[in-house]
Protein backbone atom coordinates (compact mmCIF):
# COMPACT_ATOMS: atom_id res chain seq x y z
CA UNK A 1 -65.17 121.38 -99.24
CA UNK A 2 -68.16 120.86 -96.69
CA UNK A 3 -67.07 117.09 -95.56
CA UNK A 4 -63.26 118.59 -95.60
CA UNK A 5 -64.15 121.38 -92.86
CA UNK A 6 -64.22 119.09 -89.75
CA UNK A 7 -66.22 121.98 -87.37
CA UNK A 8 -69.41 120.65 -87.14
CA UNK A 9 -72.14 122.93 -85.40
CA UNK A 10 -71.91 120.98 -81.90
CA UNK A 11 -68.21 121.23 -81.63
CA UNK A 12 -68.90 125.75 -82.82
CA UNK A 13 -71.55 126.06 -80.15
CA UNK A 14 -70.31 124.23 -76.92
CA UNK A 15 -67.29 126.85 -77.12
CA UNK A 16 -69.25 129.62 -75.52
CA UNK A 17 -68.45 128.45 -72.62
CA UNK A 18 -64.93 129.36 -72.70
CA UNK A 19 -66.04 133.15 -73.79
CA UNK A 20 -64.48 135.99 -71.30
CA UNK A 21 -68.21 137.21 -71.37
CA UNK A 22 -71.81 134.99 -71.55
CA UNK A 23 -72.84 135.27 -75.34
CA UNK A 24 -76.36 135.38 -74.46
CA UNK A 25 -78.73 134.90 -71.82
CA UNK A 26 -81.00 132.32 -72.07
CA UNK A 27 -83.92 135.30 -71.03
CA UNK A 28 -83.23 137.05 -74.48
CA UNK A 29 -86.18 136.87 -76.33
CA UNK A 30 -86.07 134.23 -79.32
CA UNK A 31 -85.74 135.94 -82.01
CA UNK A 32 -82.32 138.12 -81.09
CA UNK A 33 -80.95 135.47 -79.11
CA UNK A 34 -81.03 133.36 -82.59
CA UNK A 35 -79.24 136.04 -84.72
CA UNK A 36 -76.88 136.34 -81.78
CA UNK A 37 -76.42 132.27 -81.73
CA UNK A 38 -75.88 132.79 -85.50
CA UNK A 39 -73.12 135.55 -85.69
CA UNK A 40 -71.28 133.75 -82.84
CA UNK A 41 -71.66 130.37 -84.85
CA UNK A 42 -69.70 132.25 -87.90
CA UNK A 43 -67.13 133.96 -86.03
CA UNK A 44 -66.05 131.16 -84.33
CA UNK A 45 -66.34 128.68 -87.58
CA UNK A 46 -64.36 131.19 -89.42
CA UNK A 47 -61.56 131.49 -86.55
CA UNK A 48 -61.52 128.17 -85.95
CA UNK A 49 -60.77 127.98 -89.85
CA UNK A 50 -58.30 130.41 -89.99
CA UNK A 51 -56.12 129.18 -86.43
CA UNK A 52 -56.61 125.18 -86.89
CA UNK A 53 -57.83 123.92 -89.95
CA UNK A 54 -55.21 121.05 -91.06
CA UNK A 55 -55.97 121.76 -94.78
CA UNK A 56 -55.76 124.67 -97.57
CA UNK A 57 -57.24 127.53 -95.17
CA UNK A 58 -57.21 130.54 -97.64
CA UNK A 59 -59.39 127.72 -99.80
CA UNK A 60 -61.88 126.74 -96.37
CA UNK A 61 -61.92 130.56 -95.98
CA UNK A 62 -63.11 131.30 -99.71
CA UNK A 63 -65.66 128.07 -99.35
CA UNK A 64 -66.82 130.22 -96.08
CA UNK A 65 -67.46 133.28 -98.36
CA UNK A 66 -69.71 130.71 -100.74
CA UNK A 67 -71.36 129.64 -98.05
CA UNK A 68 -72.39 133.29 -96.88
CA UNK A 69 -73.91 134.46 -100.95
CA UNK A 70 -75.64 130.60 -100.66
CA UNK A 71 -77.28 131.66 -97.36
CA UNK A 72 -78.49 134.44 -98.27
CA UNK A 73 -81.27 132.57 -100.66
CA UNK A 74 -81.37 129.85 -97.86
CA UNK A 75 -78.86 126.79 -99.72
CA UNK A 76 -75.99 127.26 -97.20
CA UNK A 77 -74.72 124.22 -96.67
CA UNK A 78 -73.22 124.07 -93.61
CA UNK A 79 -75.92 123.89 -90.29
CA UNK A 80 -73.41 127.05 -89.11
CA UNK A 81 -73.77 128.92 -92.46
CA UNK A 82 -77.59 127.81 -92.34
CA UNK A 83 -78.25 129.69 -89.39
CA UNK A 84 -77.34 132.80 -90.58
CA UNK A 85 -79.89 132.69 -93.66
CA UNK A 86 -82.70 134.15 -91.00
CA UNK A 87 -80.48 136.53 -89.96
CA UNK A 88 -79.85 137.49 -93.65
CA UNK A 89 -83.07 137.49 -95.22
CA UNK A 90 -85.35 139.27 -92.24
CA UNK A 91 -82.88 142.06 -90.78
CA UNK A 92 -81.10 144.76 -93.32
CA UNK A 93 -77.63 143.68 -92.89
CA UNK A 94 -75.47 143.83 -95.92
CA UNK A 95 -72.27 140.99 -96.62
CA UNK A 96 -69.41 143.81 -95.37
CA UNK A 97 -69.13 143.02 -91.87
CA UNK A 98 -69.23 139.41 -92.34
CA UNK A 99 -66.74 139.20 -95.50
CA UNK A 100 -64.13 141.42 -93.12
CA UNK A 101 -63.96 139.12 -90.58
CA UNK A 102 -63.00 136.61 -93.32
CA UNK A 103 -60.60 138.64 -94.52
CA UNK A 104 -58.91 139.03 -90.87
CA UNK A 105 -58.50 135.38 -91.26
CA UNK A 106 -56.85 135.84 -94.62
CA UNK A 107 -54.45 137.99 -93.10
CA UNK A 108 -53.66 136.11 -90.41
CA UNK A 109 -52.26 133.51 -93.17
CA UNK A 110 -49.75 136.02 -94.40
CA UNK A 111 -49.00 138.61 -91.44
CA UNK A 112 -47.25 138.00 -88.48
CA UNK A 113 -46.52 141.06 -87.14
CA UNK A 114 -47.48 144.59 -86.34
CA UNK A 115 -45.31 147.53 -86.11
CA UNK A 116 -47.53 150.18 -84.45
CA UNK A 117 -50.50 150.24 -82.21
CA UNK A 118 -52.44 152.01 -85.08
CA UNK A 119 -51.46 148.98 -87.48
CA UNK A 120 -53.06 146.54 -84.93
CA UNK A 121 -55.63 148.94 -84.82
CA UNK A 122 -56.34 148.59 -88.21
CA UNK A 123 -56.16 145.02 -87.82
CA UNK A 124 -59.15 144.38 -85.29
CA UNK A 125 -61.47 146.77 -87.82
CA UNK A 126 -61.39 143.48 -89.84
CA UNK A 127 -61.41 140.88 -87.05
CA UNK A 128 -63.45 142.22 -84.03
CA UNK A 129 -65.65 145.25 -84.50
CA UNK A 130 -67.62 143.52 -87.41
CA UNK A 131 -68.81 141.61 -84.64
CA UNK A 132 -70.09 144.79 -82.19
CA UNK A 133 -71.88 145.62 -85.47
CA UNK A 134 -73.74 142.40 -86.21
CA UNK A 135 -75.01 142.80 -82.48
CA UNK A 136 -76.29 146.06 -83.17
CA UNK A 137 -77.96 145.52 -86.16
CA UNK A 138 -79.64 142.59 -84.39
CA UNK A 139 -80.96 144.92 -82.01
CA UNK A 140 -82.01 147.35 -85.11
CA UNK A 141 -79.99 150.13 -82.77
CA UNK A 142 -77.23 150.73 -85.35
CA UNK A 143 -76.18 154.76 -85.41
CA UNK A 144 -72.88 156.25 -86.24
CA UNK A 145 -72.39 157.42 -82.77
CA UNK A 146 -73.31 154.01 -81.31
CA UNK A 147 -71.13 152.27 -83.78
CA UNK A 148 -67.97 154.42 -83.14
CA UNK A 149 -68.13 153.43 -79.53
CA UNK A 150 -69.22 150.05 -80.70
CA UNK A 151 -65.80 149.84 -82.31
CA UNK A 152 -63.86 150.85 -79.82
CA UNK A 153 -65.02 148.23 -76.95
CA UNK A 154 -64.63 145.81 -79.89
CA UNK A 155 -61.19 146.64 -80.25
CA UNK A 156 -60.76 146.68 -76.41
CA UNK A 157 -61.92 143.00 -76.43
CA UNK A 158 -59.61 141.50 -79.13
CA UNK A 159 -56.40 143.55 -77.29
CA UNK A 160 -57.35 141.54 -74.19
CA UNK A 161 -57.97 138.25 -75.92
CA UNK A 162 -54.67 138.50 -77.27
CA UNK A 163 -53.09 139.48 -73.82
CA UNK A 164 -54.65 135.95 -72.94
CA UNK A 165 -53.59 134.14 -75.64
CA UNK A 166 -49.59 135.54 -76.06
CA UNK A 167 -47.80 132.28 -75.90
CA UNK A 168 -50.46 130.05 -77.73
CA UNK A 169 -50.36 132.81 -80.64
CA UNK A 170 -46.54 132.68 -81.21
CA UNK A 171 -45.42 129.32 -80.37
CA UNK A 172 -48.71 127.40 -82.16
CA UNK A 173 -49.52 129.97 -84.67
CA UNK A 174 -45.88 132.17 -85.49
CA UNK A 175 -48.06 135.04 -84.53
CA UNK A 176 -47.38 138.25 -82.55
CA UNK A 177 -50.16 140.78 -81.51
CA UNK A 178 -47.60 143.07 -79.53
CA UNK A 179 -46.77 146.55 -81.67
CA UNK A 180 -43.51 145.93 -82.27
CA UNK A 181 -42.47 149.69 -81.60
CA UNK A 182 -44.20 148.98 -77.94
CA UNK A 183 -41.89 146.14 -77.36
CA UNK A 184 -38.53 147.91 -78.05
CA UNK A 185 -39.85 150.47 -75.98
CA UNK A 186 -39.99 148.00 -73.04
CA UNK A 187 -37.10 145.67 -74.08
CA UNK A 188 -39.15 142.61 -74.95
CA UNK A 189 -37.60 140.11 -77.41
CA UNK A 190 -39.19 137.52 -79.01
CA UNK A 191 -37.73 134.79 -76.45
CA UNK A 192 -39.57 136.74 -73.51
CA UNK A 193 -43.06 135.00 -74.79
CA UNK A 194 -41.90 132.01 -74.44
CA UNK A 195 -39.68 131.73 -71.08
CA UNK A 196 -41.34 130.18 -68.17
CA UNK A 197 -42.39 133.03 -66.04
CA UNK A 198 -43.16 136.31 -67.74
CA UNK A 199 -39.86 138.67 -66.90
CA UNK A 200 -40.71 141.96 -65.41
CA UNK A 201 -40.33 143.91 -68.43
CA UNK A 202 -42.98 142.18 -70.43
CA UNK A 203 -45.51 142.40 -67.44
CA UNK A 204 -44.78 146.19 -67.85
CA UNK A 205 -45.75 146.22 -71.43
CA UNK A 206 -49.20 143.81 -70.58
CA UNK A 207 -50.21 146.03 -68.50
CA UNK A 208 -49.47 148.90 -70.69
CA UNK A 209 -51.97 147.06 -73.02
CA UNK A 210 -54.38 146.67 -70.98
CA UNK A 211 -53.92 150.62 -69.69
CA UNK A 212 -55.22 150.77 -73.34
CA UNK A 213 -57.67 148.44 -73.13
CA UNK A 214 -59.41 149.79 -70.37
CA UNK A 215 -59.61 153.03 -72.12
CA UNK A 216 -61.76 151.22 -74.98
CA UNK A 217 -63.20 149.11 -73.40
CA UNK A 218 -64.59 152.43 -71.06
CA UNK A 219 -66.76 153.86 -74.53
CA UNK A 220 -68.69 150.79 -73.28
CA UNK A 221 -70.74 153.02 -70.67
CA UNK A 222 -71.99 155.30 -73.15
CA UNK A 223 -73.07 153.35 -75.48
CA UNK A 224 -74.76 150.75 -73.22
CA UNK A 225 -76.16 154.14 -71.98
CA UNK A 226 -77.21 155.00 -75.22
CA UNK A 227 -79.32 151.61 -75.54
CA UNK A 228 -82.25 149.94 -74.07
CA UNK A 229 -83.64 146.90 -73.25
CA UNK A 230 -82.34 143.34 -74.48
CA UNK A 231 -79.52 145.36 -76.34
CA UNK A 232 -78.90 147.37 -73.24
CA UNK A 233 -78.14 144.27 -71.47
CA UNK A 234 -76.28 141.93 -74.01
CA UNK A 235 -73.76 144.99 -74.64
CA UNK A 236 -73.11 145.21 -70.91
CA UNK A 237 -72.47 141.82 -71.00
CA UNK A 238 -69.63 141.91 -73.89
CA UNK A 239 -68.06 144.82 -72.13
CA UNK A 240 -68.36 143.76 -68.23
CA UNK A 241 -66.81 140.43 -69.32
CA UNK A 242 -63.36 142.37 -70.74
CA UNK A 243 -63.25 144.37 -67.67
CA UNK A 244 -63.75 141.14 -65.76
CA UNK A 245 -60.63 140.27 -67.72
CA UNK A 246 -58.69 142.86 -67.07
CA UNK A 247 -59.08 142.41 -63.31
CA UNK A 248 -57.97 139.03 -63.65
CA UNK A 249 -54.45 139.96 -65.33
CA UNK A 250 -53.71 143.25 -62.64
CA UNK A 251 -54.82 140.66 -59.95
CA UNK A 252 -52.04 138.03 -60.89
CA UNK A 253 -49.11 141.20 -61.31
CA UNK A 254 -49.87 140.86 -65.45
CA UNK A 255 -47.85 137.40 -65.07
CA UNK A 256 -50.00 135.88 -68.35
CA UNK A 257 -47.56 133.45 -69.79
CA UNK A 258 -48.05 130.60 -66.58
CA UNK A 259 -51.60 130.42 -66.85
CA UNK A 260 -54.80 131.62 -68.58
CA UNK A 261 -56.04 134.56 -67.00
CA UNK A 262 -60.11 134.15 -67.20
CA UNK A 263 -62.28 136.28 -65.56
CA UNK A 264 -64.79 135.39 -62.85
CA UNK A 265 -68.42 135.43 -62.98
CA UNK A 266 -68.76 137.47 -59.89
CA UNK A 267 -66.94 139.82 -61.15
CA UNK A 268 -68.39 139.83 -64.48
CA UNK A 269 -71.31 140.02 -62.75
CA UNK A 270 -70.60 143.17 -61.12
CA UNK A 271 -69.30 144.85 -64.06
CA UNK A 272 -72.43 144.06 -65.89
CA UNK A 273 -74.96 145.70 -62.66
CA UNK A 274 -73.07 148.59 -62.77
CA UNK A 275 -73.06 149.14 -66.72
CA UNK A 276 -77.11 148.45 -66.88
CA UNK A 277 -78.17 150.29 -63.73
CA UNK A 278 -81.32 151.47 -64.68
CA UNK A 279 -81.61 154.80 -66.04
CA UNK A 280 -85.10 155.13 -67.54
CA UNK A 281 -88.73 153.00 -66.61
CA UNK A 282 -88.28 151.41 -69.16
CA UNK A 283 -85.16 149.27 -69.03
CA UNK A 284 -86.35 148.23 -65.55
CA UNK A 285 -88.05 144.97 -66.60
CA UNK A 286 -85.28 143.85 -68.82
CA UNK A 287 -82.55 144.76 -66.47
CA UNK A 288 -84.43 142.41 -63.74
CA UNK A 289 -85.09 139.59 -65.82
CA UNK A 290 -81.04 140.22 -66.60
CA UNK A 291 -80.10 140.29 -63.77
CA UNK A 292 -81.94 136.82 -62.86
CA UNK A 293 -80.36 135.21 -65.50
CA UNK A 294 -77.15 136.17 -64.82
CA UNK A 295 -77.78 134.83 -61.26
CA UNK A 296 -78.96 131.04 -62.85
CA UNK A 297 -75.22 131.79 -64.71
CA UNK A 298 -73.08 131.94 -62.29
CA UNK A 299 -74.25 128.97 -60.41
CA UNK A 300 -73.83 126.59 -62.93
C-alpha cells in the first residue's frame, strides 16, 4: 500500500504554508516543535487521503491505522508515520485521538450531509479537536478544563475552514458542511454554492457561522490564559489565525464563493499579541522570543 499512497513527506510538509495560522515557530524549542511537525505531518497525510487519494481510500485509511500500531515499536513505514514513533514512545499519548481523526476520514466516504449544528458538532469531535489534544499533550498541559476549551477553538477552526472551502467541498468532493436545518432557515439551496457570486441570503447564513465561530473560537483566551510558555504561545497562534480568518470573510461582506478568504499576517499577528500578553514573569521570555519570530514570519 506504501508505493500506492503517492503523499510523500515533502509534498505533507511544504503545505503549512497555506495554514490560516503558522504551525510552529521556528523559536520552539526542538523537541515540541518535532511532535508538533509530526501531528501536523498525520493530519494532513490522513486528509489528504481521505479528500484526494485516486485509489481505495477506506483501504489507504486502514493502511494509515497499520502504520500508527507499526510506529509505535518504531517500523512505520512511511517517513510521515515514522515521525510520529518519537512522539509515541517518549510522551503518554494513547492511539484515541489519532484513530478518530481517521475515522472522520471514514466518514467523510459515506456522509454528505448534516442536519443540525449539533450533528456537525459531533462531526469535528472526530476530525478537529483530536488535533487541540495532540498539542496539549505535547506540551504535557493536558487537563479537563483545558481540554474542554481546547475543543471548542478546535471546533471553531474546522467551522471556518469549511466557510473557506464551501464550493471546493461540494462541487469536488459532493460534500456539504452547512446544517441543513440552518440553510432552510435562510433559504439556501444547494445551487446557491455553486452560482457565481454568493446571493445575499447565503452571505447571511456565513456569517451566521462565523457568529458561531467566533464564540468558540473566544474559549481560546482562557485557555491560552490558562497556559505558559511555548504552549502559551503556539495555542495563541492556532486561535489568532481563525480570528484572522474571520476578519477576512466580514471584511469582503461574507462573499466566500469568488475567492479564498485567507487571513493576513498582520492581522494574525495582532490577534496572537493580544492573546499572549504577558500575564505572569514568567511567560515574558517566551512571549519575546514569540513575538520575534512572528516578526521574521511575516516578512517572508
Amino acid at each position: 500500500m506504501q508505493t500506492e499512497v503517492e503523499f510523500d513527506l515533502n509534498s505533507i510538509m511544504t503545505q503549512m504554508g497555506s495554514e490560516n495560522f503558522p504551525v510552529v515557530l521556528r523559536a520552539v524549542p526542538a523537541r515540541p516543535r518535532a511532535h508538533l511537525l509530526a501531528v501536523y505531518g498525520f493530519a494532513r497525510l490522513v486528509d489528504d487521503i481521505g479528500d484526494e487519494y485516486d485509489g481505495d481510500r477506506l483501504a489507504a485509511l486502514d493502511w494509515v491505522e497499520e502504520e500508527l500500531h507499526r510506529a509505535r515499536s518504531g517500523g512505520a513505514t512511511h517517513p510521515v508515520m515514522a515521525r510520529l514513533t518519537p512522539l509515541l514512545t517518549k510522551l503518554d499519548i494513547d492511539d484515541e485521538p489519532f484513530l478518530a481523526l481517521i475515522e472522520a476520514n471514514r466518514l467523510d466516504q459515506r456522509k454528505h450531509r448534516y442536519q443540525t449544528q449539533a450533528e456537525l458538532a459531533e462531526y469535528c469531535t472526530l476530525s478537529a479537536n483530536p488535533v487541540g489534544r495532540l498539542v496539549l499533550a505535547v506540551f504535557e498541559s493536558a487537563t479537563s478544563e483545558r481540554i474542554a476549551l481546547s475543543d471548542a477553538v478546535c471546533t471553531g477552526l474546522q467551522l471556518i475552514e469549511h466557510l473557506q472551502d464551501i464550493r471546493e467541498d461540494y462541487v469536488e468532493k459532493g460534500r456539504i458542511y452547512f446544517p441543513a436545518d440552518e440553510m432552510a432557515r435562510f433559504a439556501v439551496d444547494e445551487d446557491d454554492l455553486v452560482a457565481a457570486r454568493a446571493p445575499e441570503h447565503l452571505r447571511r447564513l456565513v456569517a451566521h457561522q462565523c457568529d458561531t465561530a467566533r464564540g468558540l473560537l473566544s474559549r481560546g483566551d482562557p485557555l491560552v490564559a490558562s497556559l505558559s510558555g511555548w504552549a502559551k504561545v503556539t495555542v495563541a497562534g492556532y486561535a489568532a489565525g481563525g480570528f484572522a480568518t474571520l476578519d477576512a470573510i466580514a471584511g469582503a461582506d461574507y462573499e466566500v464563493l469568488r475567492k479564498l478568504r485567507t487571513p493576513t499576517k498582520v492581522r494574525t499577528a495582532a490577534h496572537a499579541i493580544r492573546l499572549v500578553a504577558p500575564r505572569k514573569v514568567a511567560d515574558a521570555q517566551p512571549v519575546r522570543a514569540a513575538r520575534n519570530a512572528v516578526a521574521r514570519w511575516m516578512r517572508k
